[in-house]
Each structure stands twice: as structure tokens, then as C-alpha cells.
N, C-alpha and C. Protein backbone atom coordinates (compact mmCIF):
# COMPACT_ATOMS: atom_id res chain seq x y z
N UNK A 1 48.01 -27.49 162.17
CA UNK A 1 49.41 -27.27 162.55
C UNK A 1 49.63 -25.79 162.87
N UNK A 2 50.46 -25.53 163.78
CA UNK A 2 50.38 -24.53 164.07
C UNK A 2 52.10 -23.75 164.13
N UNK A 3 52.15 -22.80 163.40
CA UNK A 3 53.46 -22.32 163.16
C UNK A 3 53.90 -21.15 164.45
N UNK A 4 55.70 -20.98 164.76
CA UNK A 4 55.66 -20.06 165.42
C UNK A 4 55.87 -18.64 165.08
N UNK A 5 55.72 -18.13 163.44
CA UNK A 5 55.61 -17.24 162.89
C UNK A 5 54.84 -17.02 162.05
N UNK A 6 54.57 -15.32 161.78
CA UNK A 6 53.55 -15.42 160.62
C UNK A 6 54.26 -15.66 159.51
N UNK A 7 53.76 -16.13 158.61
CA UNK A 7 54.21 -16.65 157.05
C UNK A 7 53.06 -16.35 155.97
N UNK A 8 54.29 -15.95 154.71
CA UNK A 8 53.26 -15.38 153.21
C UNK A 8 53.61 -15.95 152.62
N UNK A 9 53.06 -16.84 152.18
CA UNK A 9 53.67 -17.36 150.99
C UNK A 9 53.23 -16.29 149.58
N UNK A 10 54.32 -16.28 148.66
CA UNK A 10 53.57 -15.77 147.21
C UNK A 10 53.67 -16.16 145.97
N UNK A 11 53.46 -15.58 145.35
CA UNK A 11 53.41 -15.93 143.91
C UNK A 11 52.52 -17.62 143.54
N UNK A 12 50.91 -17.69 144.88
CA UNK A 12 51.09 -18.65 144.65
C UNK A 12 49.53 -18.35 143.14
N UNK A 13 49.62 -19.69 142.16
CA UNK A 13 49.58 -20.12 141.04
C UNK A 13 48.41 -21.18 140.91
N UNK A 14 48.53 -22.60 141.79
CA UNK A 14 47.11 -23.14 141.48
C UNK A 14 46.93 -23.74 142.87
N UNK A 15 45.98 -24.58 142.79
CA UNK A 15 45.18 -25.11 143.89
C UNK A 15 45.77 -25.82 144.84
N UNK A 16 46.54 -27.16 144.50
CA UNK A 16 47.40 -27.38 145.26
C UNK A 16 48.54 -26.74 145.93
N UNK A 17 49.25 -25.56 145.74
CA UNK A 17 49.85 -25.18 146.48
C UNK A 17 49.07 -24.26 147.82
N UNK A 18 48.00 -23.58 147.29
CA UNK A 18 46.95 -23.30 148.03
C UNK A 18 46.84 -23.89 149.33
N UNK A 19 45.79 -25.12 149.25
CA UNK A 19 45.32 -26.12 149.74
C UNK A 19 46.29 -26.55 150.87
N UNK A 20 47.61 -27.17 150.35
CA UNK A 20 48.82 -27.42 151.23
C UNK A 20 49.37 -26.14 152.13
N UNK A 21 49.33 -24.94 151.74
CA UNK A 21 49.89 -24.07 152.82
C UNK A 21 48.89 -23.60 153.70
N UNK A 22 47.49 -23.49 153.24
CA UNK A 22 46.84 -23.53 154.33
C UNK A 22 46.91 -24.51 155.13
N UNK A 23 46.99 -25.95 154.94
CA UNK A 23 46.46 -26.74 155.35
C UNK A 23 48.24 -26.82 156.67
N UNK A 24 48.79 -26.09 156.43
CA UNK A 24 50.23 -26.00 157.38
C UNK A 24 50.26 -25.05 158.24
N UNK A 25 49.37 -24.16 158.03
CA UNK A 25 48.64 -22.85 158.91
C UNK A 25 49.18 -21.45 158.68
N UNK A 26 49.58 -21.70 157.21
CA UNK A 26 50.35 -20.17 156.81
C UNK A 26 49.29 -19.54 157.07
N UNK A 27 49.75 -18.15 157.24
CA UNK A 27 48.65 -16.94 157.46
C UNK A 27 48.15 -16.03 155.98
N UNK A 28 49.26 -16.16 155.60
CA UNK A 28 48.60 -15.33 154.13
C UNK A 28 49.39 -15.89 152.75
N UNK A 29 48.06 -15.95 151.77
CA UNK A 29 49.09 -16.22 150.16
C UNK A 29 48.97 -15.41 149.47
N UNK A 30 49.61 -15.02 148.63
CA UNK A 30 49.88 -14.23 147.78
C UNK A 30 49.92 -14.64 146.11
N UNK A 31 48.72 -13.60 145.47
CA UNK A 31 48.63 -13.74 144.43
C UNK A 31 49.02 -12.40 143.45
N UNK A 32 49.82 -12.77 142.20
CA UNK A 32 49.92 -11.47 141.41
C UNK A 32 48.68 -11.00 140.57
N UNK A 33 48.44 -10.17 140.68
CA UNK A 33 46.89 -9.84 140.07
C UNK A 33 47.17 -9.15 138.50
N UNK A 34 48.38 -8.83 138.27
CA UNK A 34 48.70 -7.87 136.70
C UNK A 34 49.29 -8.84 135.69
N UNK A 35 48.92 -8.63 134.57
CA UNK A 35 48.69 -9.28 132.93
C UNK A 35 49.70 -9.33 133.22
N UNK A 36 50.82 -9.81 132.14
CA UNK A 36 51.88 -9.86 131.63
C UNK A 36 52.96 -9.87 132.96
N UNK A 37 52.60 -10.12 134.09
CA UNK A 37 53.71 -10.40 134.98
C UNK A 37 53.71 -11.97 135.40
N UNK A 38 55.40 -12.26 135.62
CA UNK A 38 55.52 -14.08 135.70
C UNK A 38 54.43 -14.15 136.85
N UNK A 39 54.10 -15.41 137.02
CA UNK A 39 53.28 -15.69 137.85
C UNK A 39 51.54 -15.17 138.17
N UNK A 40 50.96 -14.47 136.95
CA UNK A 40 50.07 -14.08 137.12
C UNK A 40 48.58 -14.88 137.34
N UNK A 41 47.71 -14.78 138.04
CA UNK A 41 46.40 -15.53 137.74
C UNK A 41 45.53 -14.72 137.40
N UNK A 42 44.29 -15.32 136.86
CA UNK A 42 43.12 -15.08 135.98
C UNK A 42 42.15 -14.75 137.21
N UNK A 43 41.52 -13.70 137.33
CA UNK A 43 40.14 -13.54 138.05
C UNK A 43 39.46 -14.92 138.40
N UNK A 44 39.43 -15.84 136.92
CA UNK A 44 38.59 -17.13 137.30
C UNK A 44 39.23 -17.91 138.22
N UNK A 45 40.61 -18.15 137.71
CA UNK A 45 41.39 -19.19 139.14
C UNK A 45 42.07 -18.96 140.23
N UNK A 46 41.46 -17.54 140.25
CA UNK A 46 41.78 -16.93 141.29
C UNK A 46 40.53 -17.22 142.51
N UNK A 47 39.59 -16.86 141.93
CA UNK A 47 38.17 -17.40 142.40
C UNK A 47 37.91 -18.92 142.58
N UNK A 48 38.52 -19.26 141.55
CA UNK A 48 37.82 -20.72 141.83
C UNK A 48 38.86 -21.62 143.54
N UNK A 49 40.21 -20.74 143.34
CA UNK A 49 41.04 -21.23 144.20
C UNK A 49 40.73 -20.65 145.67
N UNK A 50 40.04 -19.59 146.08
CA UNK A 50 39.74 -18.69 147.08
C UNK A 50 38.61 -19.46 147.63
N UNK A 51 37.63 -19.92 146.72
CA UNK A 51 36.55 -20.85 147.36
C UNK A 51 36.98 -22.26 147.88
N UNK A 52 38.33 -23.01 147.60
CA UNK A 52 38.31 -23.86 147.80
C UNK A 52 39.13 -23.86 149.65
N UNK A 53 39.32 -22.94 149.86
CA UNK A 53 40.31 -22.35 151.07
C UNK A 53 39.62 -21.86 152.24
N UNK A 54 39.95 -21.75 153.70
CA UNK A 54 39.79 -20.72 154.42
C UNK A 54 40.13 -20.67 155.45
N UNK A 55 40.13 -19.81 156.62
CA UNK A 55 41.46 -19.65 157.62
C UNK A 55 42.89 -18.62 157.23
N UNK A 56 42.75 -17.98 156.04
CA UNK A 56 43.75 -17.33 155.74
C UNK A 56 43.72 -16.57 154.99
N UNK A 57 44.41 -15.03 155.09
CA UNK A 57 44.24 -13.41 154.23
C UNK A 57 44.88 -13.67 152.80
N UNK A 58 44.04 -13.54 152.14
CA UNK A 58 44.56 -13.67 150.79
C UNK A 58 45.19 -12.21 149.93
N UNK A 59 46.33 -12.28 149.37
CA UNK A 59 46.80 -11.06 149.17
C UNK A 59 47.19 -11.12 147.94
N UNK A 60 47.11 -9.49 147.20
CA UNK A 60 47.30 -9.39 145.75
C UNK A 60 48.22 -8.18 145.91
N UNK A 61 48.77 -9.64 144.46
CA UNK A 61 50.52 -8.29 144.80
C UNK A 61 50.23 -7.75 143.08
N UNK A 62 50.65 -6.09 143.06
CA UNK A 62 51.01 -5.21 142.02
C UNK A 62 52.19 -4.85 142.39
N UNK A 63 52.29 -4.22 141.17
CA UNK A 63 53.90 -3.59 140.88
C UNK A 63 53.21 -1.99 139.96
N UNK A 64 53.75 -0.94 140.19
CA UNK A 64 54.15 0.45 139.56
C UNK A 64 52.78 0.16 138.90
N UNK A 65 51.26 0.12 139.46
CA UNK A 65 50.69 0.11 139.23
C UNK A 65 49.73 1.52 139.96
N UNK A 66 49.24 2.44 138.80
CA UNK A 66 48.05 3.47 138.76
C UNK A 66 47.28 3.01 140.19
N UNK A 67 47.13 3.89 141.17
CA UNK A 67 45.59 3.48 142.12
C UNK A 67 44.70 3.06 142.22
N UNK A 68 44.16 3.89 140.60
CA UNK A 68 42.65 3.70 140.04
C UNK A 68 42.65 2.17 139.70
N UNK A 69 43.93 1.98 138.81
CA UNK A 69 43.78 0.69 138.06
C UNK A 69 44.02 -0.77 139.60
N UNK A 70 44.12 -0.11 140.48
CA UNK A 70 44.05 -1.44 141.58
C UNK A 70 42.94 -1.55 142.09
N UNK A 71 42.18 -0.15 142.20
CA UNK A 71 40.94 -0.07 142.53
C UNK A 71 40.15 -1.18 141.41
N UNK A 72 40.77 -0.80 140.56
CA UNK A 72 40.05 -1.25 139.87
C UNK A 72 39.99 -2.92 139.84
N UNK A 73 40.96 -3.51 139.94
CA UNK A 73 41.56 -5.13 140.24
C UNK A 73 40.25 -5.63 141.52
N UNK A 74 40.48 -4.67 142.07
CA UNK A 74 39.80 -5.26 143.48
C UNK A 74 38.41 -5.72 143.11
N UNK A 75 37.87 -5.02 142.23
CA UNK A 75 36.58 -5.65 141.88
C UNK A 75 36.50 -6.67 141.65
N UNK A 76 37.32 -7.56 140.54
CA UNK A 76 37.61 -8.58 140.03
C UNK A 76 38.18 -9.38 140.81
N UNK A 77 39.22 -9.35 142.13
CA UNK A 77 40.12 -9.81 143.10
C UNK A 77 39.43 -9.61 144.43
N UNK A 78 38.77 -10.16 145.16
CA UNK A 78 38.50 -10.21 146.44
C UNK A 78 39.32 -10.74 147.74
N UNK A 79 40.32 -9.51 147.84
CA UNK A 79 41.55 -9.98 148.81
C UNK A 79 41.07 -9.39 149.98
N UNK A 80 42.25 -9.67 150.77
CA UNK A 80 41.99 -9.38 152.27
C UNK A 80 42.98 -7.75 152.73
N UNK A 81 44.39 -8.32 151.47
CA UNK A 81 45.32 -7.35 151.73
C UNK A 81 45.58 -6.90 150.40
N UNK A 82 46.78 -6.33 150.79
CA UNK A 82 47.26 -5.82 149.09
C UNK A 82 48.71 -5.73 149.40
N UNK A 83 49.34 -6.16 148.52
CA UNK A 83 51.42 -6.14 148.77
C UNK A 83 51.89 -5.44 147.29
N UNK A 84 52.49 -4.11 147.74
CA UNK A 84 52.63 -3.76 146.83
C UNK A 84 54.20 -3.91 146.46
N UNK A 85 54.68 -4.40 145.41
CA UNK A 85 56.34 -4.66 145.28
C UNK A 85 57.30 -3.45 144.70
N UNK A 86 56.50 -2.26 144.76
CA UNK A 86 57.30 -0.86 144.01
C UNK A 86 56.97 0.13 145.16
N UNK A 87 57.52 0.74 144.98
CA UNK A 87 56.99 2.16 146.08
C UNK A 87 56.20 3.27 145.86
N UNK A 88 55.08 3.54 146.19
CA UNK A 88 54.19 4.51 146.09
C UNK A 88 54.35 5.75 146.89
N UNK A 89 53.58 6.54 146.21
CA UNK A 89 53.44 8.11 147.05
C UNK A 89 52.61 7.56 148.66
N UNK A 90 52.82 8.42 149.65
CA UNK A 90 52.23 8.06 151.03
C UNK A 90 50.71 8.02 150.52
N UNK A 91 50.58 9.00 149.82
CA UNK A 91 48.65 9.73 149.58
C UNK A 91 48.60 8.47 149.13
N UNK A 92 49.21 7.58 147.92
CA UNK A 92 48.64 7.30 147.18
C UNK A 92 48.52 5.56 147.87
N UNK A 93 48.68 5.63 148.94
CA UNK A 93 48.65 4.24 149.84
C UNK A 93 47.24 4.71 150.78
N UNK A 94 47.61 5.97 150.88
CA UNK A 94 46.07 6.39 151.78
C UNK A 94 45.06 6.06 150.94
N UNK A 95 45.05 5.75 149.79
CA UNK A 95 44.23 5.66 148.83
C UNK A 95 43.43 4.48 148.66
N UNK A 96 44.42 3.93 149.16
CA UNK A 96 43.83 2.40 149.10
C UNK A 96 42.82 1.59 149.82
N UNK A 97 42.10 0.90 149.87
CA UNK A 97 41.02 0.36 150.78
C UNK A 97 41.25 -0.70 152.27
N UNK A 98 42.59 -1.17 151.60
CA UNK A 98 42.67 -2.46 152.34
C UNK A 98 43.87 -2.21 152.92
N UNK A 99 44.68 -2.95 154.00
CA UNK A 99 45.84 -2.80 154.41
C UNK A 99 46.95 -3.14 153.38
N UNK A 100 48.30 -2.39 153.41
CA UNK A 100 49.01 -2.83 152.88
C UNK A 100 50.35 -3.75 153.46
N UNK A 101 51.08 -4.40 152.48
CA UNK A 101 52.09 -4.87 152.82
C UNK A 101 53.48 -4.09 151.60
N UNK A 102 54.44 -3.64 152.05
CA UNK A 102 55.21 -2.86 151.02
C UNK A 102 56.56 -3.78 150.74
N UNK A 103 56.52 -4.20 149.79
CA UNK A 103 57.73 -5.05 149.59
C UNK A 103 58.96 -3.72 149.71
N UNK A 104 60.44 -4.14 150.31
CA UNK A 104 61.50 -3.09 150.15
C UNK A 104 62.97 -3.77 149.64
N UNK A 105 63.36 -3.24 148.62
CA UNK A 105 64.09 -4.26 147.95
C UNK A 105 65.83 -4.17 148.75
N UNK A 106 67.02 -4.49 149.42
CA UNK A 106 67.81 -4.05 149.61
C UNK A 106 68.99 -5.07 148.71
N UNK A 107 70.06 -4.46 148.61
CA UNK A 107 71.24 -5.07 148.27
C UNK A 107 72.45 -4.52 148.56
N UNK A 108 73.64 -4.74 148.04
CA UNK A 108 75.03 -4.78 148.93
C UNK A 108 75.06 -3.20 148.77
N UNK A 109 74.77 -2.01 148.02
CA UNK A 109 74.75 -0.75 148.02
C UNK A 109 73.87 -0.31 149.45
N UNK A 110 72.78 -0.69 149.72
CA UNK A 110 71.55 -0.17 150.47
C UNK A 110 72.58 0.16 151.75
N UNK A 111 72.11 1.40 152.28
CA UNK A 111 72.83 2.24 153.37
C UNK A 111 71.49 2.25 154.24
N UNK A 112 71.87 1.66 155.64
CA UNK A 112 70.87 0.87 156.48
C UNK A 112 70.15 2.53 157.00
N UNK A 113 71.11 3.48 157.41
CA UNK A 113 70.42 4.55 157.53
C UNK A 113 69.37 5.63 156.74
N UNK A 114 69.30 5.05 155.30
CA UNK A 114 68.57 5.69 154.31
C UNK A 114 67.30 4.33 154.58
N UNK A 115 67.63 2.78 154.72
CA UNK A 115 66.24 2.49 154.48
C UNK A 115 65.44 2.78 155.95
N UNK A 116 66.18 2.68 156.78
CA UNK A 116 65.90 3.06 158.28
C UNK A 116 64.95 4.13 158.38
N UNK A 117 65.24 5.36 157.37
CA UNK A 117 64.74 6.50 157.44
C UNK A 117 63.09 6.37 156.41
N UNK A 118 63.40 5.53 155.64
CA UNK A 118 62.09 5.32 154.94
C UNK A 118 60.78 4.54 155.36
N UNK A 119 61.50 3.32 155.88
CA UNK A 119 60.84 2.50 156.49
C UNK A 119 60.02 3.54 157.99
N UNK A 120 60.77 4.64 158.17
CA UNK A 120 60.14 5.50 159.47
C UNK A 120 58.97 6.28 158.89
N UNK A 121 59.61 6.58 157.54
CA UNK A 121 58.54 7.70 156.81
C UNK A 121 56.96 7.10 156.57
N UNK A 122 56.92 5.69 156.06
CA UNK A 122 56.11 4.73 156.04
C UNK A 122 55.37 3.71 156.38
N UNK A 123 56.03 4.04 157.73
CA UNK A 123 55.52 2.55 158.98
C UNK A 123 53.89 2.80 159.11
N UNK A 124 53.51 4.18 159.45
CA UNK A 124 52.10 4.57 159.56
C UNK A 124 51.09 4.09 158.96
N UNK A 125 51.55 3.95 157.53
CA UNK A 125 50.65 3.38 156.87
C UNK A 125 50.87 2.36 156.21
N UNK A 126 51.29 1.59 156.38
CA UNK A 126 51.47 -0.12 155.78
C UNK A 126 51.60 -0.93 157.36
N UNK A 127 51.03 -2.40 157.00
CA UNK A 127 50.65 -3.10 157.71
C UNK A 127 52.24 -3.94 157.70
N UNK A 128 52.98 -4.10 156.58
CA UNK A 128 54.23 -5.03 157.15
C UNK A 128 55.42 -4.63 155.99
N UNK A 129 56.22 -4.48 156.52
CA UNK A 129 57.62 -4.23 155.04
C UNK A 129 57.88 -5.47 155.00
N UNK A 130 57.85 -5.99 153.64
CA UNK A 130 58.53 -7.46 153.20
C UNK A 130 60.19 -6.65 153.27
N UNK A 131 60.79 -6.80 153.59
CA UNK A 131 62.10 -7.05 153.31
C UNK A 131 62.88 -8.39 152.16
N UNK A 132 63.14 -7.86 151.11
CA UNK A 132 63.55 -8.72 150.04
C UNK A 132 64.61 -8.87 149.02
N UNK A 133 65.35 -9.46 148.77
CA UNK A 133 66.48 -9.08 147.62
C UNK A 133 66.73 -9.88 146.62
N UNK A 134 67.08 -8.93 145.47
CA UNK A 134 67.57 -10.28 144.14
C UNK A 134 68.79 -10.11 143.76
N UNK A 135 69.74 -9.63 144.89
CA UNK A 135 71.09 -10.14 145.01
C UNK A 135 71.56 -10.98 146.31
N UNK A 136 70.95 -10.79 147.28
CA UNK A 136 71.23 -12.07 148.40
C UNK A 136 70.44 -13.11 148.55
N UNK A 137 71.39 -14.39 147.83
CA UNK A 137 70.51 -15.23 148.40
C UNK A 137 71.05 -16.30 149.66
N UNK A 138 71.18 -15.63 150.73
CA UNK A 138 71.68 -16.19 151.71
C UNK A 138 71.41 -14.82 152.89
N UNK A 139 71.94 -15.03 153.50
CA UNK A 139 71.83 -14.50 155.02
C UNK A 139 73.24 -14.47 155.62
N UNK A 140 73.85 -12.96 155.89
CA UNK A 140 74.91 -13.59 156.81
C UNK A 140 75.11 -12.79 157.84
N UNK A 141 76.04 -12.69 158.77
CA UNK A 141 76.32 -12.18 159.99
C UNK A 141 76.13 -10.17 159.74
N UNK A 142 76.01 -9.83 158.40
CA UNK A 142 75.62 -8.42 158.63
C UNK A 142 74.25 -8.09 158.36
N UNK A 143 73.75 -9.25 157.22
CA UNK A 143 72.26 -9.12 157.14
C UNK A 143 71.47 -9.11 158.46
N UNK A 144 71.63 -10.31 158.91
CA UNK A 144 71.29 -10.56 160.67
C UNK A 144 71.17 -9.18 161.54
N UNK A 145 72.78 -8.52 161.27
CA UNK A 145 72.47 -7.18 162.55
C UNK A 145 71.48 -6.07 161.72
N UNK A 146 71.50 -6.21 160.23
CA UNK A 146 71.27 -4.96 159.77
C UNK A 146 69.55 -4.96 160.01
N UNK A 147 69.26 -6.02 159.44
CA UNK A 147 67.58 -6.45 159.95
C UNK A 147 67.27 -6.72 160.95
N UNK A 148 67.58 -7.40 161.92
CA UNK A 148 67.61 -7.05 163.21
C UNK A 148 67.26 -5.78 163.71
N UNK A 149 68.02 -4.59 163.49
CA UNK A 149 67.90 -3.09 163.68
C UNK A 149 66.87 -2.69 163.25
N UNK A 150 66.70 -3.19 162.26
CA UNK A 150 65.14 -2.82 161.39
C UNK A 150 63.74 -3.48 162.65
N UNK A 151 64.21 -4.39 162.65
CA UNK A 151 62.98 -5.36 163.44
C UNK A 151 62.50 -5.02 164.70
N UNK A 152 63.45 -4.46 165.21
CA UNK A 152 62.77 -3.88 166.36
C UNK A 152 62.47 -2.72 166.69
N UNK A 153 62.37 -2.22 165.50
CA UNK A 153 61.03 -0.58 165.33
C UNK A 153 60.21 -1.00 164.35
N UNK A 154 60.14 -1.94 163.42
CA UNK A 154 59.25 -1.98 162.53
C UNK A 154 58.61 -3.57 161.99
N UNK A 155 57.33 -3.14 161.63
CA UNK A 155 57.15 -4.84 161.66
C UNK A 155 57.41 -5.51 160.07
N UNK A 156 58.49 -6.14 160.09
CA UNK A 156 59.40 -6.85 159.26
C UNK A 156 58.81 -8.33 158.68
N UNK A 157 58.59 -8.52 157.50
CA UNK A 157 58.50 -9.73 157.50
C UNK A 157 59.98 -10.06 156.15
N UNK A 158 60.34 -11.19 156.42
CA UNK A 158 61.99 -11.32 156.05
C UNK A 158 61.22 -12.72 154.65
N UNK A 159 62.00 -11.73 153.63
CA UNK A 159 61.93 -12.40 152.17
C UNK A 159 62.69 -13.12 151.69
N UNK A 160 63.63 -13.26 151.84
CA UNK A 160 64.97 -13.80 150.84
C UNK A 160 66.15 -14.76 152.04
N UNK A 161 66.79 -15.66 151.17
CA UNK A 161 67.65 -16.21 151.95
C UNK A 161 67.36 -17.19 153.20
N UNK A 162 66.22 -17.78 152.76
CA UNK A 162 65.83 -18.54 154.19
C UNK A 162 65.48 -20.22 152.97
N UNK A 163 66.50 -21.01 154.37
CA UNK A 163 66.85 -22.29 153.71
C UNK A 163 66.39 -23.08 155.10
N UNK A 164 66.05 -24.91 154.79
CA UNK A 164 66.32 -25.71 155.84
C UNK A 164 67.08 -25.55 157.04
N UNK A 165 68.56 -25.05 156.41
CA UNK A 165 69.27 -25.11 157.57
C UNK A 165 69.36 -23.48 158.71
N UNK A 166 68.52 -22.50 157.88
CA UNK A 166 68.97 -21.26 158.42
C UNK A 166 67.54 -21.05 159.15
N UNK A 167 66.22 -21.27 158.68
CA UNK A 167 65.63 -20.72 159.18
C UNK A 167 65.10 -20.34 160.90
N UNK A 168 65.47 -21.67 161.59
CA UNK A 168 65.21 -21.44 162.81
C UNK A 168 65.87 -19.99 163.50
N UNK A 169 67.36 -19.94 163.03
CA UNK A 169 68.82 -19.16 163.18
C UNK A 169 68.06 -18.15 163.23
N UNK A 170 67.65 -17.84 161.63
CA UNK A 170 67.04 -16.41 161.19
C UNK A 170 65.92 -15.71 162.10
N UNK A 171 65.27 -16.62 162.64
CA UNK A 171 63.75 -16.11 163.67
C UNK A 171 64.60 -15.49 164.58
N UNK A 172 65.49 -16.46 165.70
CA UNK A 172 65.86 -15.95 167.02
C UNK A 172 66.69 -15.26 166.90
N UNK A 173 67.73 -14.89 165.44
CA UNK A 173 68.68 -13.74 165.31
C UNK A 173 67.89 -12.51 165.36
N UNK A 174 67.11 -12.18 164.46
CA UNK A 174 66.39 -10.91 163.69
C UNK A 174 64.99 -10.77 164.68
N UNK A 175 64.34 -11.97 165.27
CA UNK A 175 63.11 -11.70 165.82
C UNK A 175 61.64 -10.96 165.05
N UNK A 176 62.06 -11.37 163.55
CA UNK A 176 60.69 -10.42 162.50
C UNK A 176 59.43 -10.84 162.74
N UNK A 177 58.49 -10.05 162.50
CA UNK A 177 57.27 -10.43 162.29
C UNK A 177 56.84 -11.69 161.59
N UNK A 178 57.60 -11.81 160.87
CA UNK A 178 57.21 -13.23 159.96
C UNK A 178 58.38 -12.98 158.77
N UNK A 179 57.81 -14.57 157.77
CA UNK A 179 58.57 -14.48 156.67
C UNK A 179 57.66 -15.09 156.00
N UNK A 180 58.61 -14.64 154.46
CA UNK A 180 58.02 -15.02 153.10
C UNK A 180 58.27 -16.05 152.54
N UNK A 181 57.90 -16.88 151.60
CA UNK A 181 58.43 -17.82 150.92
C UNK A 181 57.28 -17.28 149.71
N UNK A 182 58.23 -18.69 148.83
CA UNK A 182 57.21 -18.67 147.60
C UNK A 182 56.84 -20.40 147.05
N UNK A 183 55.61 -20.19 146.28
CA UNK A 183 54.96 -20.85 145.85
C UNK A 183 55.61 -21.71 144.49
N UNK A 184 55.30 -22.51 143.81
CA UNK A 184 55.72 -22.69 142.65
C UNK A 184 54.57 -23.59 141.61
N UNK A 185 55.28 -23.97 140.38
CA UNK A 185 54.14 -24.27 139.49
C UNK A 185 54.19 -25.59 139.88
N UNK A 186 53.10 -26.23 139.33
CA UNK A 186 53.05 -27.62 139.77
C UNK A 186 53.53 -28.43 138.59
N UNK A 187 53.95 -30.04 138.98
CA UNK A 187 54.37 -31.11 137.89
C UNK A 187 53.85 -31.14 136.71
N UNK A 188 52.03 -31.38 137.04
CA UNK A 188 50.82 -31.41 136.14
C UNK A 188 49.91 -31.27 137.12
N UNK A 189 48.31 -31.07 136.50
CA UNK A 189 47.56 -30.21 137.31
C UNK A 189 47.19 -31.76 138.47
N UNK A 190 47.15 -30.52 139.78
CA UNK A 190 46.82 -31.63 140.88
C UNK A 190 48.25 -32.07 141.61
N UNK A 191 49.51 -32.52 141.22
CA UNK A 191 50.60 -32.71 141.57
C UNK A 191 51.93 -31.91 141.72
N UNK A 192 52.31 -31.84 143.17
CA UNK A 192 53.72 -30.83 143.41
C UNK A 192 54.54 -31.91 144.15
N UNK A 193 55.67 -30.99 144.06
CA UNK A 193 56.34 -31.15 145.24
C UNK A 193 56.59 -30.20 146.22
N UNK A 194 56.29 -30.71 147.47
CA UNK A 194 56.52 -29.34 148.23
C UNK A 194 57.85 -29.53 149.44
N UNK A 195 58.61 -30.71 148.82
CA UNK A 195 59.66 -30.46 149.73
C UNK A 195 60.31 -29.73 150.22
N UNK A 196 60.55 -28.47 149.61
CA UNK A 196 61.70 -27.08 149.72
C UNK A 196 60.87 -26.32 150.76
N UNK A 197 59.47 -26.70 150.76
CA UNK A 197 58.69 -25.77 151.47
C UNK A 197 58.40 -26.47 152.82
N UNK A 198 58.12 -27.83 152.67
CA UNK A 198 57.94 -28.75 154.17
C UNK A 198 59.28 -28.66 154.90
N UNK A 199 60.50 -28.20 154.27
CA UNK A 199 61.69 -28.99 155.14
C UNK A 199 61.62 -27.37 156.19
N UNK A 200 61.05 -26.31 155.49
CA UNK A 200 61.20 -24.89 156.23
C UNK A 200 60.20 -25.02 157.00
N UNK A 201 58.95 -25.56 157.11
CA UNK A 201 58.01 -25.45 158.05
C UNK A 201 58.47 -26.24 158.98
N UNK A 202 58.99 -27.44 158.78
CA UNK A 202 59.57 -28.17 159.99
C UNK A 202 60.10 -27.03 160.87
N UNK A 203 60.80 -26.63 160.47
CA UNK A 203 61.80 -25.54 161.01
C UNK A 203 60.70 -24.52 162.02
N UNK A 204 59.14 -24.64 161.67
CA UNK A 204 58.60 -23.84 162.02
C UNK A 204 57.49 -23.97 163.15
N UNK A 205 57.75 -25.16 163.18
CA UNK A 205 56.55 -25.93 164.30
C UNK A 205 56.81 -25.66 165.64
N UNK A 206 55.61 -25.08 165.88
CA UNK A 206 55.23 -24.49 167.32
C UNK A 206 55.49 -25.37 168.61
């Protein structure tokens, strides 16, 4: 199947959700690679889930995590990318081996000309700004222009607020690089549901 955007899924968790988003032609999943954060996996099922896959960049997301100590992950984590969800020093992205993806968090305070100006400071070196929020969960006629503005200097992939009924809207309003979704835990091992996620790919068929 073939989608008309790129798509990340993250936070994904076990095999079947895996399996199913490749098998829909997402481009990249996303795994959290640090202890004690929700959604984390184990080196082992992280591995064991990477072998069962292919056709798609597998990505490990940190948070306000040391350099060294990602360097250090990577040994244990054999990704393609890296998404980082906090903001780092520029050096300390030069630092890194692999491309990045920079999560950027906005909400009803965020002044489009301050992220405008960051997102400029940082385009050089990251491969995609997630654009994301954990106060909107919807989309409306200012999000649209404000990302929009963003989207066409920078390559955007759009996190938050994308439903059945919005997503087509959201592509041809904003025009981003792609979008995010997320993954979830399963019923019991082997069994999901992935309705919330099939009714958006509909939305997405080429």
C-alpha cells in the first residue's frame, strides 16, 4: 500500500503494531530507547521486533538525554534515525551519528515568530521538526495558517490533532512533510486493534 505522505508512527511497543504499519507502508517507527520512560522497550524486543520487519527507518526517541549516554544506546539500539523530544545544543546534535528528527513542542503561548526563528537556527542540522502539542488536541483555522508558514521553509512533520475526519484537510491545508501518529499497547500478546489508526490511513491512500 502505498501512502501519499511520509508517516512516523511512535511510541511503538510490540510486534504487532510493528508488522501492521509496515505492512501499510509507513516510513518510519519509533521506539523510546530510555528506562523509566512510558512506553519504553528492552534492547531484546527491540531486536527481536527489528528482525521481524523491513522496508522502513527505525527510530529511537530520547528525551534530555547526555550525548555520550545516546552514543551509548546506539550500541544496544540499531536505528536508522534518532528523534530527539527535548532540545539540544547545535554542537551537541553535530555530535551525533545518525540523522535527526527534533520534536518542537508548541501551545496557545508559542509566538510563531520565536519558533520561526528557531526552527531557522536548526533546520541545518536535523532531518525533520515533529511539530507537537499536549495542549491541542485538534487543529483549527490558526493552527492551519501558523504551520502552514512553518511548512513552507521547513520540513515539518505534523504531530498532534489529526483525526478520521481532519486528516485529508490537514495535508492540503499545511502541505507538511509528513505526520506522526502513535502506536499503542496491545489487548494480549499478538492482538490489537488498529482501528484509530486504519480509519487515518484510509485518509491516506495514494
Amino acid at each position: 500500500m502505498a501512502l501519499s505522505t511520509i508517516v512516523l508512527v511512535n511510541q511503538i511497543t510490540n510486534l504487532s503494531d510493528a508488522r501492521y504499519c509496515a505492512g501499510m507502508g509507513v516510513e518510519m517507527l519509533g521506539f523510546k530507547l530510555q528506562q523509566n520512560q512510558p512506553q519504553y522497550i528492552t534492547p531484546e524486543s527491540f531486536k527481536e521486533i527489528a528482525g521481524w520487519i523491513s522496508g522502513v527507518k527505525l527510530v529511537g526517541e530520547v528525551q534530555e538525554l547526555p550525548t555520550q549516554e545516546v552514543e551509548e544506546l546506539l550500541l544496544q539500539y540499531k536505528v536508522d534515525m534518532l528523534q530527539l523530544n527535548s532540545l539540544y545544543l547545535i554542537e551537541e546534535l553535530d555530535e551525533l551519528p545518525l540523522p535527526i528528527i527534533l520534536r518542537v513542542l508548541i501551545d496557545k503561548d508559542t509566538v510563531e515568530e520565536n519558533l520561526s526563528g528557531l526552527l531557522e537556527l536548526y533546520h541545518h542540522h536535523v532531518e525533520y521538526f515533529l511539530i507537537d502539542s499536549e495542549d491541542f488536541n485538534s487543529i483549527d483555522e490558526t493552527n492551519y495558517k501558523f504551520i502552514r508558514d512553518l511548512a513552507k521553509k521547513y520540513p515539518i512533520i505534523l504531530g498532534f490533532g489529526l483525526n478520521k475526519e481532519n486528516t485529508r484537510e490537514a495535508l492540503d491545508k499545511i502541505h507538511p512533510a509528513g505526520i506522526a501518529l502513535k502506536g499503542g499497547e496491545e489487548i494480549r500478546p499478538g492482538f490489537k486493534n488498529f482501528d484509530d489508526l486504519e480509519e487515518i490511513f484510509e485518509q491516506l491512500e495514494d
